[in-house]
N, C-alpha and C. Protein backbone atom coordinates (compact mmCIF):
# COMPACT_ATOMS: atom_id res chain seq x y z
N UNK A 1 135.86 100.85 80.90
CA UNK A 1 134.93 101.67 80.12
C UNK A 1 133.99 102.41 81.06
N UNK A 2 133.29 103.58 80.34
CA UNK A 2 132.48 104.14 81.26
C UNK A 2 131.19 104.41 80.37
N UNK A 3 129.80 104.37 81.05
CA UNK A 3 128.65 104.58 80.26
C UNK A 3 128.27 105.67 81.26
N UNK A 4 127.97 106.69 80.25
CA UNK A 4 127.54 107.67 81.27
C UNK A 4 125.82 108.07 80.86
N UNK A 5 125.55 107.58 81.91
CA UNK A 5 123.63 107.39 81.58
C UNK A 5 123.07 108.54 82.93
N UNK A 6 121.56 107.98 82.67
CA UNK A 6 120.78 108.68 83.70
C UNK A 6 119.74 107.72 84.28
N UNK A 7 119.24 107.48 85.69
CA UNK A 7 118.75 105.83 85.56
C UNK A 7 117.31 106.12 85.07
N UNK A 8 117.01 107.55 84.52
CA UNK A 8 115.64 107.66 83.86
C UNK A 8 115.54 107.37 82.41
N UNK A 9 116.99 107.39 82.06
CA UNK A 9 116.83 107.83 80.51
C UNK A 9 116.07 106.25 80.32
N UNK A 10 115.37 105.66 79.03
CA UNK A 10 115.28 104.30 78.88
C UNK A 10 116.75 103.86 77.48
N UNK A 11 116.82 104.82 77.19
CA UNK A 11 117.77 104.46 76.45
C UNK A 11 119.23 104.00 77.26
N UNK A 12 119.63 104.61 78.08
CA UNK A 12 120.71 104.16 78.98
C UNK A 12 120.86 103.33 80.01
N UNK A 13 119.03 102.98 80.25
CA UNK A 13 118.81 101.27 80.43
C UNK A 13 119.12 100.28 79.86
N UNK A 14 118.58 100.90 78.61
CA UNK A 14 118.49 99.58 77.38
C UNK A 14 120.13 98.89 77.49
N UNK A 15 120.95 100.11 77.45
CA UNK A 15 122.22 100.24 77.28
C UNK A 15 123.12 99.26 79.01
N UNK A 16 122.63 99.37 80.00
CA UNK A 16 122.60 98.97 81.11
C UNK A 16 122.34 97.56 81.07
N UNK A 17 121.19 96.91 80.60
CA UNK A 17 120.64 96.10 80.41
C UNK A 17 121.52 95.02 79.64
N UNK A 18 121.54 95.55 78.55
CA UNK A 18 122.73 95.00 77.80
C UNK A 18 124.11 94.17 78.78
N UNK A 19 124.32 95.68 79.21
CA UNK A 19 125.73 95.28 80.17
C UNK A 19 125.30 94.03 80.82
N UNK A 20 124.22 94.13 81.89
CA UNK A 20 123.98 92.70 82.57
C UNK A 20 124.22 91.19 82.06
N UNK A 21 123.53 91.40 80.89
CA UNK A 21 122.84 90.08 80.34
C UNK A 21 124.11 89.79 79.13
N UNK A 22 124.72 90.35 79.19
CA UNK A 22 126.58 89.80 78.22
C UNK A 22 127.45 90.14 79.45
N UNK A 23 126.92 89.95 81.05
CA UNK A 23 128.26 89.89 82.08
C UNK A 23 129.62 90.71 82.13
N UNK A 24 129.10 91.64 81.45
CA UNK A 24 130.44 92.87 81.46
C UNK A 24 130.48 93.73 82.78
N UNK A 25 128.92 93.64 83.96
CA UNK A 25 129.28 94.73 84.66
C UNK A 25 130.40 95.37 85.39
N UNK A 26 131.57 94.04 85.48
CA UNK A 26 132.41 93.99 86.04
C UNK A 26 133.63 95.07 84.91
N UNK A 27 133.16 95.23 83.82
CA UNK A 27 133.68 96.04 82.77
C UNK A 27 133.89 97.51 82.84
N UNK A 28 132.80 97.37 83.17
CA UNK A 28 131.91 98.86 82.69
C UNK A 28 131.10 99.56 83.98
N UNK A 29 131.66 101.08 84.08
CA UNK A 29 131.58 102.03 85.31
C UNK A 29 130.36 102.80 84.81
N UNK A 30 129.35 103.16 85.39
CA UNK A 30 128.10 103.89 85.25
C UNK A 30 128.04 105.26 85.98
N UNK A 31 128.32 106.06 84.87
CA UNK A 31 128.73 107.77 85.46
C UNK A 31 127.42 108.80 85.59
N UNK A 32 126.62 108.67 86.32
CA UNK A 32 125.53 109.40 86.40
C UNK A 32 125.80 110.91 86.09
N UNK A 33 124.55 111.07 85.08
CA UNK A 33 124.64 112.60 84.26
C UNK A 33 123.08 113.10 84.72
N UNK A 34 122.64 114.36 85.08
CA UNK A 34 121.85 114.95 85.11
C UNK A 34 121.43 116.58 83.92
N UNK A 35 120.61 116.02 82.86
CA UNK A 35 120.73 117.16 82.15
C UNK A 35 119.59 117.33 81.70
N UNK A 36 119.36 118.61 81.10
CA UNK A 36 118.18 118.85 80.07
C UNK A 36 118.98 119.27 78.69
N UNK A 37 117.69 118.92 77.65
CA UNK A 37 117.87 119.60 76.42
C UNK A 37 118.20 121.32 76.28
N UNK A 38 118.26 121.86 76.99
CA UNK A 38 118.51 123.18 77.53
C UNK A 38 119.24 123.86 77.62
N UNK A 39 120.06 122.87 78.78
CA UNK A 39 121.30 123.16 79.37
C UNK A 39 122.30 121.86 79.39
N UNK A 40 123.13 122.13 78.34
CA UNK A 40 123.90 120.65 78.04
C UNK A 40 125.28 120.44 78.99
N UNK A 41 125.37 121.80 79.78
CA UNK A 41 126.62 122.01 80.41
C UNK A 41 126.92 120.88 81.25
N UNK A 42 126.09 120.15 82.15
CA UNK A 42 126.26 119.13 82.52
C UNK A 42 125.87 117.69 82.24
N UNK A 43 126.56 117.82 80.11
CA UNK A 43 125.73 116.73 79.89
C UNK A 43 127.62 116.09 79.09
N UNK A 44 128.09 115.12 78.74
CA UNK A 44 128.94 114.66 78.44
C UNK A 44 129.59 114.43 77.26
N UNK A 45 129.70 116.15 77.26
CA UNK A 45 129.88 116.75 75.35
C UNK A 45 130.88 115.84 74.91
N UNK A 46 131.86 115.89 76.07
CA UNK A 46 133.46 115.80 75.53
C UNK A 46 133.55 114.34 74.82
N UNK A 47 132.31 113.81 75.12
CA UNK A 47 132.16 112.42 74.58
C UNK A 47 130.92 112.39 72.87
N UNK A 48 130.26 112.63 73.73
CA UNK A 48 128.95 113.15 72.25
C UNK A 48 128.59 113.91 72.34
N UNK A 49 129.50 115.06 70.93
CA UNK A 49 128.79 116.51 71.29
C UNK A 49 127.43 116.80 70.63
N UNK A 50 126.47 116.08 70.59
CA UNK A 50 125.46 116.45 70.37
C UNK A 50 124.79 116.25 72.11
N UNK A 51 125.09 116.10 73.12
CA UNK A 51 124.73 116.19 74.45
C UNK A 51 123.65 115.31 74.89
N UNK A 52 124.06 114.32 74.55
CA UNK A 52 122.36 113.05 74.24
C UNK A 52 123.31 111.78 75.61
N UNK A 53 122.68 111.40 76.19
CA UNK A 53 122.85 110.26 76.80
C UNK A 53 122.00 108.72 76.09
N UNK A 54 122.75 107.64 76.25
CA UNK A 54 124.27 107.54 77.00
C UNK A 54 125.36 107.69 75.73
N UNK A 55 126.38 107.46 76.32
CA UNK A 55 127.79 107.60 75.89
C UNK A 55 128.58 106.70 76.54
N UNK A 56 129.53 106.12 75.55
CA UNK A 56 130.36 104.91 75.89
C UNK A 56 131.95 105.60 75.71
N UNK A 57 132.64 105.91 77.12
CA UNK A 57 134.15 106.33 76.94
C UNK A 57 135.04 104.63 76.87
N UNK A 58 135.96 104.49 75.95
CA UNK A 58 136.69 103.22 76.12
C UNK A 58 137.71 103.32 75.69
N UNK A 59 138.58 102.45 76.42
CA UNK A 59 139.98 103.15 76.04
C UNK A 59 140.46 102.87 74.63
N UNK A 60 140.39 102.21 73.99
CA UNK A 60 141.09 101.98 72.86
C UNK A 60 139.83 102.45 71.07
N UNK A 61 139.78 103.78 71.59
CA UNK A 61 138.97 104.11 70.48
C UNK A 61 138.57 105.78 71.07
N UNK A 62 137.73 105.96 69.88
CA UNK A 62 137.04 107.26 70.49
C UNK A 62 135.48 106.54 71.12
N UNK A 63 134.77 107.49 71.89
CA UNK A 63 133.80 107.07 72.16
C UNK A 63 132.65 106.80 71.59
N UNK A 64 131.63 105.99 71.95
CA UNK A 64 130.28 105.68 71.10
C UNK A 64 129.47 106.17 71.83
N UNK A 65 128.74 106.51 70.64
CA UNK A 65 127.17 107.20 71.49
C UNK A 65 126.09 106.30 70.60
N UNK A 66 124.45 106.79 70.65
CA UNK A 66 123.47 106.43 70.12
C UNK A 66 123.45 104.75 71.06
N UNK A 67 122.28 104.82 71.59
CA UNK A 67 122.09 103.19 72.07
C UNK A 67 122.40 101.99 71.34
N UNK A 68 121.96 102.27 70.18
CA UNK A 68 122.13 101.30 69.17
C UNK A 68 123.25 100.80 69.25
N UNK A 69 124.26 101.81 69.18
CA UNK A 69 125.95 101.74 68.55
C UNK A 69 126.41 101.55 69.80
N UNK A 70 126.15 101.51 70.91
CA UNK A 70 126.49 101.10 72.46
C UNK A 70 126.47 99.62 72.43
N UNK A 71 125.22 98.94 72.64
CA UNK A 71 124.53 97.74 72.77
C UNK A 71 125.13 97.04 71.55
N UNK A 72 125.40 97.24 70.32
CA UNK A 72 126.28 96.57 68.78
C UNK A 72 127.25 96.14 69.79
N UNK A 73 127.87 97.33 69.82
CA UNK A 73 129.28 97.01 70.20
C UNK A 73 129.70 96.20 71.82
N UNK A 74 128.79 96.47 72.57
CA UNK A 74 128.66 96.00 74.16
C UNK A 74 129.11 94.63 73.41
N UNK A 75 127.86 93.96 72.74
CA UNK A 75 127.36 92.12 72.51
C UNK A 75 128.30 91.61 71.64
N UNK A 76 129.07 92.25 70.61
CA UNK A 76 130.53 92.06 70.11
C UNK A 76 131.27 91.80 71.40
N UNK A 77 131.73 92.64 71.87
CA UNK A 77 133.08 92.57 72.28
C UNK A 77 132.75 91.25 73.49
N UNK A 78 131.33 91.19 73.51
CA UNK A 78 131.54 90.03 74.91
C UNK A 78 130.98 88.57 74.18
N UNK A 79 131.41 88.75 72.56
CA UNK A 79 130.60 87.33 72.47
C UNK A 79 129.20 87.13 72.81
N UNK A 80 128.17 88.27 72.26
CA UNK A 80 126.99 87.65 73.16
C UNK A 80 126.08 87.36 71.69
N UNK A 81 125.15 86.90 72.06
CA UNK A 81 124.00 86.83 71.07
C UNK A 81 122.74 87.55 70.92
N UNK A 82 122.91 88.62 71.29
CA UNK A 82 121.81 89.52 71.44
C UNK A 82 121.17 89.99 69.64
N UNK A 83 122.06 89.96 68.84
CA UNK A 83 121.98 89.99 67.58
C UNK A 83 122.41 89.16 66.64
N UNK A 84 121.69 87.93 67.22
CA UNK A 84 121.43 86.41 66.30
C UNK A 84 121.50 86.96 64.33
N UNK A 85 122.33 86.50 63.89
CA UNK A 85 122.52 86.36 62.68
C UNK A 85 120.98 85.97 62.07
N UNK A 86 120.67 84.48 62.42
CA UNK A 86 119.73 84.71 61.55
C UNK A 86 118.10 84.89 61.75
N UNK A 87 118.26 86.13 62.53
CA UNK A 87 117.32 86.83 62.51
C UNK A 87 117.43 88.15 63.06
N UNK A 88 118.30 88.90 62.03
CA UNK A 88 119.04 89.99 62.41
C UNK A 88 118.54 91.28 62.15
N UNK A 89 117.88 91.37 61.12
CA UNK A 89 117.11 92.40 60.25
C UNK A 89 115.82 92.06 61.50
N UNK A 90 115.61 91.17 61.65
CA UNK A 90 114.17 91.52 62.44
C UNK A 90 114.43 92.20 64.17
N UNK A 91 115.46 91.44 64.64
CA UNK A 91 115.73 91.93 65.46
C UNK A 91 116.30 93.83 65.66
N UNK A 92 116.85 93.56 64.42
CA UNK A 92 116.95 95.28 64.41
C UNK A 92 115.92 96.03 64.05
N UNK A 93 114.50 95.31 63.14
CA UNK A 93 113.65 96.44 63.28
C UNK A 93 112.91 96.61 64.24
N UNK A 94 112.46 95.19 65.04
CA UNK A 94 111.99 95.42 66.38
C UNK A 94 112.64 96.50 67.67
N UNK A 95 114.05 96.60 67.54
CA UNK A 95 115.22 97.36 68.10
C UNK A 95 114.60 98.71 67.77
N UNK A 96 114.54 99.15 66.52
CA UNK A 96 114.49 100.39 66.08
C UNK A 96 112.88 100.95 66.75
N UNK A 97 111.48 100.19 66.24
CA UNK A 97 110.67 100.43 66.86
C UNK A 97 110.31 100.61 67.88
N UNK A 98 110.77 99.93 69.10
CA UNK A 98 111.07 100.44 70.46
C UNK A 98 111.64 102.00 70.83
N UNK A 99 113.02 101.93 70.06
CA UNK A 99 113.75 103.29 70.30
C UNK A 99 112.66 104.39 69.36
N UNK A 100 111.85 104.13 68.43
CA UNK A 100 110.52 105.21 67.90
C UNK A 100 109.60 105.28 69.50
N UNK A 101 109.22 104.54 69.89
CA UNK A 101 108.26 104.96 71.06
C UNK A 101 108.89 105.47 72.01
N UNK A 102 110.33 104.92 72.71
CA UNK A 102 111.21 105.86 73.82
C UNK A 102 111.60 107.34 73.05
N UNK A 103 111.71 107.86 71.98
CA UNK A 103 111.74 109.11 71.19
C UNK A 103 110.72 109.68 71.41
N UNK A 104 109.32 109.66 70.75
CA UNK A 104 108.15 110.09 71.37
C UNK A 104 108.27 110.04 72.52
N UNK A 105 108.01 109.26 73.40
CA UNK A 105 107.43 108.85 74.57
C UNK A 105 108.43 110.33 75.78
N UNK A 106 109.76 110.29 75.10
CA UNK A 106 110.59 111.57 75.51
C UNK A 106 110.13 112.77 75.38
N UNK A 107 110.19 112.90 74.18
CA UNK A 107 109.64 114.28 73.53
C UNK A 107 108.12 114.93 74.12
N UNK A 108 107.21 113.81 74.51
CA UNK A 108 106.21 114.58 74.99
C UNK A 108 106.81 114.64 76.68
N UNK A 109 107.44 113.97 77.39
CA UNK A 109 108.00 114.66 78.37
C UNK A 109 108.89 116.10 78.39
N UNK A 110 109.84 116.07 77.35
CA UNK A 110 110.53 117.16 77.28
C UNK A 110 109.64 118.52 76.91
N UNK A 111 108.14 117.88 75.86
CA UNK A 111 107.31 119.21 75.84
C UNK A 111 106.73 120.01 76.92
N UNK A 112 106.75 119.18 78.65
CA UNK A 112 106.19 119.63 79.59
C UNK A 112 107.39 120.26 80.70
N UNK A 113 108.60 119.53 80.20
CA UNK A 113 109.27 120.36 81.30
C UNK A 113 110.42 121.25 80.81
N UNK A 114 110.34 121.23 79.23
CA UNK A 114 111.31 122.49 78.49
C UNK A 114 110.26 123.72 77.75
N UNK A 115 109.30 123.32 77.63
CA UNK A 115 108.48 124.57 76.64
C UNK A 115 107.80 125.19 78.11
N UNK A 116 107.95 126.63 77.89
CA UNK A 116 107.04 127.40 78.95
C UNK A 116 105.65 127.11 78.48
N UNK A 117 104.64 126.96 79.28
CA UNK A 117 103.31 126.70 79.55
C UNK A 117 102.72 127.29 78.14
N UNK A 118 103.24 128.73 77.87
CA UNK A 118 101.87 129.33 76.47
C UNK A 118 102.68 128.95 75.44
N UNK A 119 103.48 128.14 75.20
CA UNK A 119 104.52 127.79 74.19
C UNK A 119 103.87 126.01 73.80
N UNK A 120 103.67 125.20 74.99
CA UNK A 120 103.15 124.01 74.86
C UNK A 120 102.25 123.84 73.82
N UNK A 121 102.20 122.84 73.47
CA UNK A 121 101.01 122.46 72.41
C UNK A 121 100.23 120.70 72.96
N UNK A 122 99.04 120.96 72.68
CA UNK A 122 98.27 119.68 73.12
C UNK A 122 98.75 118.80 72.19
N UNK A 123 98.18 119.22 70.63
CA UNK A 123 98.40 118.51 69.51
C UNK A 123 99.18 117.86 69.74
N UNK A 124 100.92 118.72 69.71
CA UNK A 124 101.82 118.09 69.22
C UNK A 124 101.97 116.38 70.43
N UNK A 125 101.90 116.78 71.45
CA UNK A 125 101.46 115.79 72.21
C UNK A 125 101.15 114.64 71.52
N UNK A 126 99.57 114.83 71.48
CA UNK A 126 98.50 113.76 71.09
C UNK A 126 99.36 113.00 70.02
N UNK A 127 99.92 113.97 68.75
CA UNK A 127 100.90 113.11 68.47
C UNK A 127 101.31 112.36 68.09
N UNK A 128 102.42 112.58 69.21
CA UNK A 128 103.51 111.94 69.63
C UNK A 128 102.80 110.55 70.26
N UNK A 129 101.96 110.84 71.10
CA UNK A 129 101.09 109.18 71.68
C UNK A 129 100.61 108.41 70.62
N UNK A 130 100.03 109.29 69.51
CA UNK A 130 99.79 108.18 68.52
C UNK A 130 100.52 107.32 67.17
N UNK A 131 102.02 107.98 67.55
CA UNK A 131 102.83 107.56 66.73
C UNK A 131 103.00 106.34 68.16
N UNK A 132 103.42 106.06 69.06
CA UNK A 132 103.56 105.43 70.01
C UNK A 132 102.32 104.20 69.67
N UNK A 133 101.06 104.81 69.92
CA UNK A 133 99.68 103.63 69.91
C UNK A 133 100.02 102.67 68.41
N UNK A 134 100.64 103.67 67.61
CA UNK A 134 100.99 102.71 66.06
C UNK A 134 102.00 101.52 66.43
N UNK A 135 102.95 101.89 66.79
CA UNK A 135 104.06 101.59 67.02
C UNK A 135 103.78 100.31 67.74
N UNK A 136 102.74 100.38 69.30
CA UNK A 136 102.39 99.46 70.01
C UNK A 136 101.60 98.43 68.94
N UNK A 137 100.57 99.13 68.31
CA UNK A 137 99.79 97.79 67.48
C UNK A 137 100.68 97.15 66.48
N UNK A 138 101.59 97.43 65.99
CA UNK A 138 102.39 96.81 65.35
C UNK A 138 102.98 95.81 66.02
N UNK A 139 104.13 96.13 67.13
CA UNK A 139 104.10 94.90 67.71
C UNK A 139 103.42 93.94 68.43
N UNK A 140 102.50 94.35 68.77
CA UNK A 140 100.93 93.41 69.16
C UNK A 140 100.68 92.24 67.89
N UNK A 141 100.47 92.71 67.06
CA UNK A 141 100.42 92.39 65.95
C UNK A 141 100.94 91.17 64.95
N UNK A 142 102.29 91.62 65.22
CA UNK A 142 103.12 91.30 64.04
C UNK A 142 104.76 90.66 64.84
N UNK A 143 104.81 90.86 66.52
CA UNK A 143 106.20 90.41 66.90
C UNK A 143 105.52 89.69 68.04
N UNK A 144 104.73 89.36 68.77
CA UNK A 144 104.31 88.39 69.64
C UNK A 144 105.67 87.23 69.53
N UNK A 145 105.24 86.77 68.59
CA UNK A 145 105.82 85.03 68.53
C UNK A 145 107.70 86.00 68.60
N UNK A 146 108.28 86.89 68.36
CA UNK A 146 109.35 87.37 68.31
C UNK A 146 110.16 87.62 69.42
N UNK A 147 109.23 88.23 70.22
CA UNK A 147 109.01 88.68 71.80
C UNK A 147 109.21 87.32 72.43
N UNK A 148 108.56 86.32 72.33
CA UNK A 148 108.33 84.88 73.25
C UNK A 148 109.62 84.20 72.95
N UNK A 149 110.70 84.84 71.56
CA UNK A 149 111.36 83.22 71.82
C UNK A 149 113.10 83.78 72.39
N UNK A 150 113.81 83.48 71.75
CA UNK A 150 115.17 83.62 72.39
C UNK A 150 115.69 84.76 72.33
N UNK A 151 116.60 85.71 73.68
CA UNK A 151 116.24 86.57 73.90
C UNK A 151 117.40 87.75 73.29
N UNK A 152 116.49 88.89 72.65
CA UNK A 152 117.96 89.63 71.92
C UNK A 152 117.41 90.96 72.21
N UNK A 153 118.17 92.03 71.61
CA UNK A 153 118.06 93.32 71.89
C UNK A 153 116.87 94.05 71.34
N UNK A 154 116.15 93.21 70.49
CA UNK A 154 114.75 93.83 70.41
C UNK A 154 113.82 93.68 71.45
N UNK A 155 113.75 92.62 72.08
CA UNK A 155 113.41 92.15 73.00
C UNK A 155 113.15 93.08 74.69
N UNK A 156 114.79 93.61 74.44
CA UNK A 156 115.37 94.57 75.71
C UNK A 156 114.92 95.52 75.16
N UNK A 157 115.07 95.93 74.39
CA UNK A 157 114.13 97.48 73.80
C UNK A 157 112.69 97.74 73.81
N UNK A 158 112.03 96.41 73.54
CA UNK A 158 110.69 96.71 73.81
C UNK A 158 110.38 96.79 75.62
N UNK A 159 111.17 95.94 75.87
CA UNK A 159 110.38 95.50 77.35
C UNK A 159 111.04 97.18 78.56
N UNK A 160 112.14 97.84 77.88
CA UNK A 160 112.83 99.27 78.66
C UNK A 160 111.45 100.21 77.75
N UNK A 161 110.98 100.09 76.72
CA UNK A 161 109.98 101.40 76.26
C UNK A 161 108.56 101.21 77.00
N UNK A 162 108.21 99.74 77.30
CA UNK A 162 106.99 99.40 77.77
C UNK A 162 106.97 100.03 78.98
N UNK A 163 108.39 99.94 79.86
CA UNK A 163 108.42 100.57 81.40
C UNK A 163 108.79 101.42 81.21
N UNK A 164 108.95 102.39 80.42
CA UNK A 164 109.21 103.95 80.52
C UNK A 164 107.86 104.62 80.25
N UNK A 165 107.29 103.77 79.40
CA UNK A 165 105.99 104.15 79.38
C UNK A 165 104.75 104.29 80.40
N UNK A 166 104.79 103.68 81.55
CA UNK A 166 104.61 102.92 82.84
C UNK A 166 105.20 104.30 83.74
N UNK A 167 106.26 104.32 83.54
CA UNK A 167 107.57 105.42 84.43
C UNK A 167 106.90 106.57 84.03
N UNK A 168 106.74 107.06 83.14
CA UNK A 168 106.59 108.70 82.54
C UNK A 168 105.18 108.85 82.40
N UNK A 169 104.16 107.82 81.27
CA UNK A 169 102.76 107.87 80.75
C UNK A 169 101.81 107.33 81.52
N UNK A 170 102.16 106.90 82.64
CA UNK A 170 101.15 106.13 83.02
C UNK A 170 99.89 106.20 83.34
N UNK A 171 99.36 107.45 82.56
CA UNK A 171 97.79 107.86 82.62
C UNK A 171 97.43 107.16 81.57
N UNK A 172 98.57 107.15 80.55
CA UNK A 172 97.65 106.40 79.19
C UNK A 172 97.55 104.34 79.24
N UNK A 173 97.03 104.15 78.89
CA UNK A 173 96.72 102.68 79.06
C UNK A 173 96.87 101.96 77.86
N UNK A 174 98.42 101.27 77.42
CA UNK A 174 98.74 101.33 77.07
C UNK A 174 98.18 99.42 76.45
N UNK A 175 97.94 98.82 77.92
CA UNK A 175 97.09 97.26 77.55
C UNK A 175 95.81 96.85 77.65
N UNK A 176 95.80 97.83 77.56
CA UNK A 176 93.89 97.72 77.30
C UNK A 176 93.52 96.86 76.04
N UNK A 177 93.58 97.15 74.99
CA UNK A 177 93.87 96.97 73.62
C UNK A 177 94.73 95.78 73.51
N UNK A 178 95.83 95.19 74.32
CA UNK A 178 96.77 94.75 73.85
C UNK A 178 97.12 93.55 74.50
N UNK A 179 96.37 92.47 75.34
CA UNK A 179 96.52 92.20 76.12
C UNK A 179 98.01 91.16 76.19
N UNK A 180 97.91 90.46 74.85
CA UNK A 180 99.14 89.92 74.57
C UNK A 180 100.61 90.42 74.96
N UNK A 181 100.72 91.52 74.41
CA UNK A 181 101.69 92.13 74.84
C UNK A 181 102.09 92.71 76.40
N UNK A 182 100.50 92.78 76.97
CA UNK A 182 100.89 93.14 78.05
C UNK A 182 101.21 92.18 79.33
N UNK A 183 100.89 90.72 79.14
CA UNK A 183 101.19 89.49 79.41
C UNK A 183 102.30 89.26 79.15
N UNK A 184 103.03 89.43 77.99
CA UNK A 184 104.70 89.59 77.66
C UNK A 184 105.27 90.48 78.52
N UNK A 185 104.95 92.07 78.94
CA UNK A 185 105.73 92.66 79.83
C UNK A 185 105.60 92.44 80.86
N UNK A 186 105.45 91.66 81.33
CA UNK A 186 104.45 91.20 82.55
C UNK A 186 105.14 90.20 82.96
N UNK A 187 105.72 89.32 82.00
CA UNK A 187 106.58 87.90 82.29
C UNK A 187 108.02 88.40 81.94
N UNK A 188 108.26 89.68 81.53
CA UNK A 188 109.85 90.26 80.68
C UNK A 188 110.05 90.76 82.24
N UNK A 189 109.19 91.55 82.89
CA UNK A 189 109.98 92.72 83.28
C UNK A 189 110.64 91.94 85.24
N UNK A 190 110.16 90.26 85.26
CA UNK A 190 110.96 89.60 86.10
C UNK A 190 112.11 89.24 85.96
N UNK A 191 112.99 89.35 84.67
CA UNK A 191 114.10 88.82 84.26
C UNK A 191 115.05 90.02 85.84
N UNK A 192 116.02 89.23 86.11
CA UNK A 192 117.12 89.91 86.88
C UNK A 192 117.18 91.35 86.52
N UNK A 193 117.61 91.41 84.80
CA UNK A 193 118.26 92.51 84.97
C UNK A 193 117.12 93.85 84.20
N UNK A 194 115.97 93.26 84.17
CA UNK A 194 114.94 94.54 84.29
C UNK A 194 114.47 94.29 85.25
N UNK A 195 114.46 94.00 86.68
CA UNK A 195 113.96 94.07 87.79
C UNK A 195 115.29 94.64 88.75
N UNK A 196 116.77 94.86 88.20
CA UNK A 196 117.34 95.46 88.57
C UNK A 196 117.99 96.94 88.06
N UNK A 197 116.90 97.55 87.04
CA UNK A 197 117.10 98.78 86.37
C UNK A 197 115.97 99.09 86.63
N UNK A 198 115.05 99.10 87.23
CA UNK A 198 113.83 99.89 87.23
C UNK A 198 114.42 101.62 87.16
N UNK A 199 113.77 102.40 86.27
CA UNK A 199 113.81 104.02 86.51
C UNK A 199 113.61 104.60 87.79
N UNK A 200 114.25 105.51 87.55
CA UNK A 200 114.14 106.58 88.94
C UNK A 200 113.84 107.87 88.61
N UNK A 201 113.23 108.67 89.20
CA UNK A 201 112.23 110.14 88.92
C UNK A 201 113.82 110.92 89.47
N UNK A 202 114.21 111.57 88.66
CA UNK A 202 114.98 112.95 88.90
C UNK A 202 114.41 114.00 88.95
């Protein structure tokens, strides 16, 4: 199989991440893509033509895209437990809320390096951070004890948005407010295989 990511995207971490922690790396080839929303020419239509990283080529199917539908299918096929039955719905909304803050958390990047300067908007910005600050108090909140116990793909989703946030935002302060959580990323981001995906600036 091939995942064709970017080691900035956090979504094709998340997706990376995955690979580690269900022992497939030995599976699965990592095809570095460099693209913008812009210019998709060098982005991996032939797989998802909507031009979005990552993308999963495998032989016995057509390919998968969307992280979600990557990471499903990764923890299937290897037997893993990343999406414990019974606590599945939570784990997927924790899943989903993560991928809401790596969306924002994108989009106000993509507002600075795809919109020409008199085209930018502050607002839309501001935002985008405060759909993010929601997003954070919620799980502050309400997934603590979720976060602390056995480990699944909500888990990997929060702890790849917390360091992209870190990677891309890091003017905004994101544990000030939060300290719980930031004590959780703090003890997450030693695991092997988020201390062996850290992002890289393209």
């Amino acid at each position: 199989m091939q995942l064709f990511w970017a080691s900035a995207s956090p979504f094709a971490r998340k997706c990376w991440v995955c690979v580690l922690e269900t022992g497939q790396e030995e599976a699965v080839e990592r095809v570095s893509v460099v693209g913008t929303p812009l210019d998709s020419t060098k982005m991996p239509t032939a797989h998802n033509p909507l031009g979005k990283l990552p993308a999963l080529a495998r032989p016995d199917g057509p390919a998968l895209y969307d992280s979600r539908v990557i990471t499903r299918y990764l923890n299937d096929l290897a037997g893993g437990a990343l999406y414990p039955e019974d606590r599945l719905w939570e784990t997927l909304t924790l899943e989903a809320t993560a991928d809401g803050i790596m969306d924002a958390a994108v989009l106000m990047v993509y507002e600075g390096r795809c919109r020409p300067d008199a085209l930018q908007s502050a607002e839309w910005v501001d935002a985008q951070w405060r759909k993010i600050s929601r997003a954070l108090d919620a799980i502050a909140a309400r997934w603590i004890s979720h976060l602390n116990g056995p480990l699944d793909m909500g888990q990997i989703a929060v702890g790849c948005a917390l360091e992209y946030l870190d990677f891309r935002h890091g003017d905004q302060d994101w544990r000030g407010v939060r300290p719980a959580l930031a004590a959780w990323q703090a003890s997450f981001s030693k695991r092997p295989s988020m201390a062996a995906t850290q992002p890289k600036p393209v």
